[in-house]
C-alpha atoms as a PDB file:
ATOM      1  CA  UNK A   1      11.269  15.230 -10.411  1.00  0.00           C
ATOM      2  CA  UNK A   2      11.146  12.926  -7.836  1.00  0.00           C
ATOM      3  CA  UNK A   3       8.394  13.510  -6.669  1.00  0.00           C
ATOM      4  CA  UNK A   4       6.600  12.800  -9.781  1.00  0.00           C
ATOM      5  CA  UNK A   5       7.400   9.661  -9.797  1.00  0.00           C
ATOM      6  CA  UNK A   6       6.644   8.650  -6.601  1.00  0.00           C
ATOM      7  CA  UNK A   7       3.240   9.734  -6.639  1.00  0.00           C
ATOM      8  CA  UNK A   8       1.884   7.389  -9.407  1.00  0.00           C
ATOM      9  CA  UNK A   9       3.754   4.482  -7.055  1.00  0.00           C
ATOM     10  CA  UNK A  10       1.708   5.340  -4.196  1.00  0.00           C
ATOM     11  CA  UNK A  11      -0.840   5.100  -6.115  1.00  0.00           C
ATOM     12  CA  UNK A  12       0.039   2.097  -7.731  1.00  0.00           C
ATOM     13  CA  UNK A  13       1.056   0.194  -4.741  1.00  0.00           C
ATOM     14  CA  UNK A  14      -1.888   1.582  -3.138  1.00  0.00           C
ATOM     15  CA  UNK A  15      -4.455  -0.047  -5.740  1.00  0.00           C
ATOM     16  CA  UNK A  16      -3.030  -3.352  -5.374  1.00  0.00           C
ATOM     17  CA  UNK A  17      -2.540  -3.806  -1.748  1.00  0.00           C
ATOM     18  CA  UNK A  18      -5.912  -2.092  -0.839  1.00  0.00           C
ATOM     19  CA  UNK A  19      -7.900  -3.716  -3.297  1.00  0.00           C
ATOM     20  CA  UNK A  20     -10.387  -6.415  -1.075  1.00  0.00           C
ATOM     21  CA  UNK A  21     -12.151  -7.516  -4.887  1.00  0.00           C
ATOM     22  CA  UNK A  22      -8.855  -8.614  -6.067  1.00  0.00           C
ATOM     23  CA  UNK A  23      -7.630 -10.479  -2.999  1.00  0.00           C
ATOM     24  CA  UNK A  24     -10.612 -12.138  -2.566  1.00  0.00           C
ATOM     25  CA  UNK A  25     -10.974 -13.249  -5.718  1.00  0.00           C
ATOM     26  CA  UNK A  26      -7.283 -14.402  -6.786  1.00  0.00           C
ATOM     27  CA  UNK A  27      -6.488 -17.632  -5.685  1.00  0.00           C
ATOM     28  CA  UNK A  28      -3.032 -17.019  -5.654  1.00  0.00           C
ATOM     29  CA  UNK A  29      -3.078 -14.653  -2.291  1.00  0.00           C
ATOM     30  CA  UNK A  30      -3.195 -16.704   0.393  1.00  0.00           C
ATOM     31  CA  UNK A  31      -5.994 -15.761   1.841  1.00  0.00           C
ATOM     32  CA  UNK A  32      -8.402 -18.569   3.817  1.00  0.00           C
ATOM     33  CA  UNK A  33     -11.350 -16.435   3.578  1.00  0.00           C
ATOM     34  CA  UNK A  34     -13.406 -12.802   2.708  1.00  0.00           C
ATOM     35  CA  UNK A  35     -14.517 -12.908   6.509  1.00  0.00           C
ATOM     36  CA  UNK A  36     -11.018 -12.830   7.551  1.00  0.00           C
ATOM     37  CA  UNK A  37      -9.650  -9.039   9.483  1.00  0.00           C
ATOM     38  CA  UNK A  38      -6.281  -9.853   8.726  1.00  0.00           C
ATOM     39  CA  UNK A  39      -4.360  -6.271   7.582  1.00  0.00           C
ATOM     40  CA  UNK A  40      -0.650  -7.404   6.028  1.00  0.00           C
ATOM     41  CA  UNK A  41       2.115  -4.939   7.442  1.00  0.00           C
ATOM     42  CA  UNK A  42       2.547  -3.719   3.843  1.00  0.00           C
ATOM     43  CA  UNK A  43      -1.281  -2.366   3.753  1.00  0.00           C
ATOM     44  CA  UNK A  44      -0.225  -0.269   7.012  1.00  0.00           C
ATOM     45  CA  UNK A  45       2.617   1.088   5.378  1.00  0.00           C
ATOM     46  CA  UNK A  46       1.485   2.087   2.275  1.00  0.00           C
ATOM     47  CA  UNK A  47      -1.927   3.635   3.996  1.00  0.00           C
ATOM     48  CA  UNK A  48       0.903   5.296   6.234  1.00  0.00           C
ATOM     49  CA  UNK A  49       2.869   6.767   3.189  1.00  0.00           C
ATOM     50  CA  UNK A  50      -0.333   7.702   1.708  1.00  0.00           C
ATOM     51  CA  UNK A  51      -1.028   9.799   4.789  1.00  0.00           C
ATOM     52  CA  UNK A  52       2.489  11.527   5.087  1.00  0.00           C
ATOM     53  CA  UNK A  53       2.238  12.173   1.316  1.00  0.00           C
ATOM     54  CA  UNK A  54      -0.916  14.442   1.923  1.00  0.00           C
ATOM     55  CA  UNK A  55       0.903  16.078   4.791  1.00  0.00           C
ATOM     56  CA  UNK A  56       3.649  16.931   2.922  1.00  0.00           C
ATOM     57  CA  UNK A  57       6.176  15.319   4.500  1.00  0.00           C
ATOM     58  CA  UNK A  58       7.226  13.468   1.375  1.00  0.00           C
ATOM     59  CA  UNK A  59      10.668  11.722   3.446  1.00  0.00           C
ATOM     60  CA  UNK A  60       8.981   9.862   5.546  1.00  0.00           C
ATOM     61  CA  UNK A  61       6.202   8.650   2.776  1.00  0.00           C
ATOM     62  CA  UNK A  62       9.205   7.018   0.941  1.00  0.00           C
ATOM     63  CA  UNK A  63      10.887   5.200   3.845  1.00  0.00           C
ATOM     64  CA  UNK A  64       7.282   3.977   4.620  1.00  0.00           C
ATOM     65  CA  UNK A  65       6.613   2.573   1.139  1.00  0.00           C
ATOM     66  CA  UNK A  66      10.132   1.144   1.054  1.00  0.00           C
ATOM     67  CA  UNK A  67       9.135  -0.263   4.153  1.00  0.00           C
ATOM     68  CA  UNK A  68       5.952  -1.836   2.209  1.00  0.00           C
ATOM     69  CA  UNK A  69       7.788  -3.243  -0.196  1.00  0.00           C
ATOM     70  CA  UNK A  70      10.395  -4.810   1.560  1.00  0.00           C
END
């Protein structure tokens, strides 16, 4: 049951940190420009959940996205 529910988060959480058209485009991010490499430490851990979530190892996906969140 569990695991139900944390699949539409990833996904979720996913959409919104990943998302490059959104960031750009709200003013409220923060961010100075679209040139700009910066990756936040939340974008790592959520692609790292992401990848532990295909591997099965469901654990560690969760203390990774709690990590994101954080």
């Amino acid at each position: 049951m569990r695991l139900l529910l944390l699949v539409p988060l990833f996904l979720f959480l996913g959409g919104c940190v990943t998302n490059p058209d959104k960031a750009e485009n709200d003013p409220n991010t923060g961010r100075l420009g679209a040139d700009q490499n910066y990756e936040s430490p939340s974008n790592t851990y959520i692609q790292l959940a992401n990848e532990y979530m295909k591997r099965g190892d469901y654990a560690t996906a969760l203390n990774k996205a709690k990590k994101a969140v954080q």
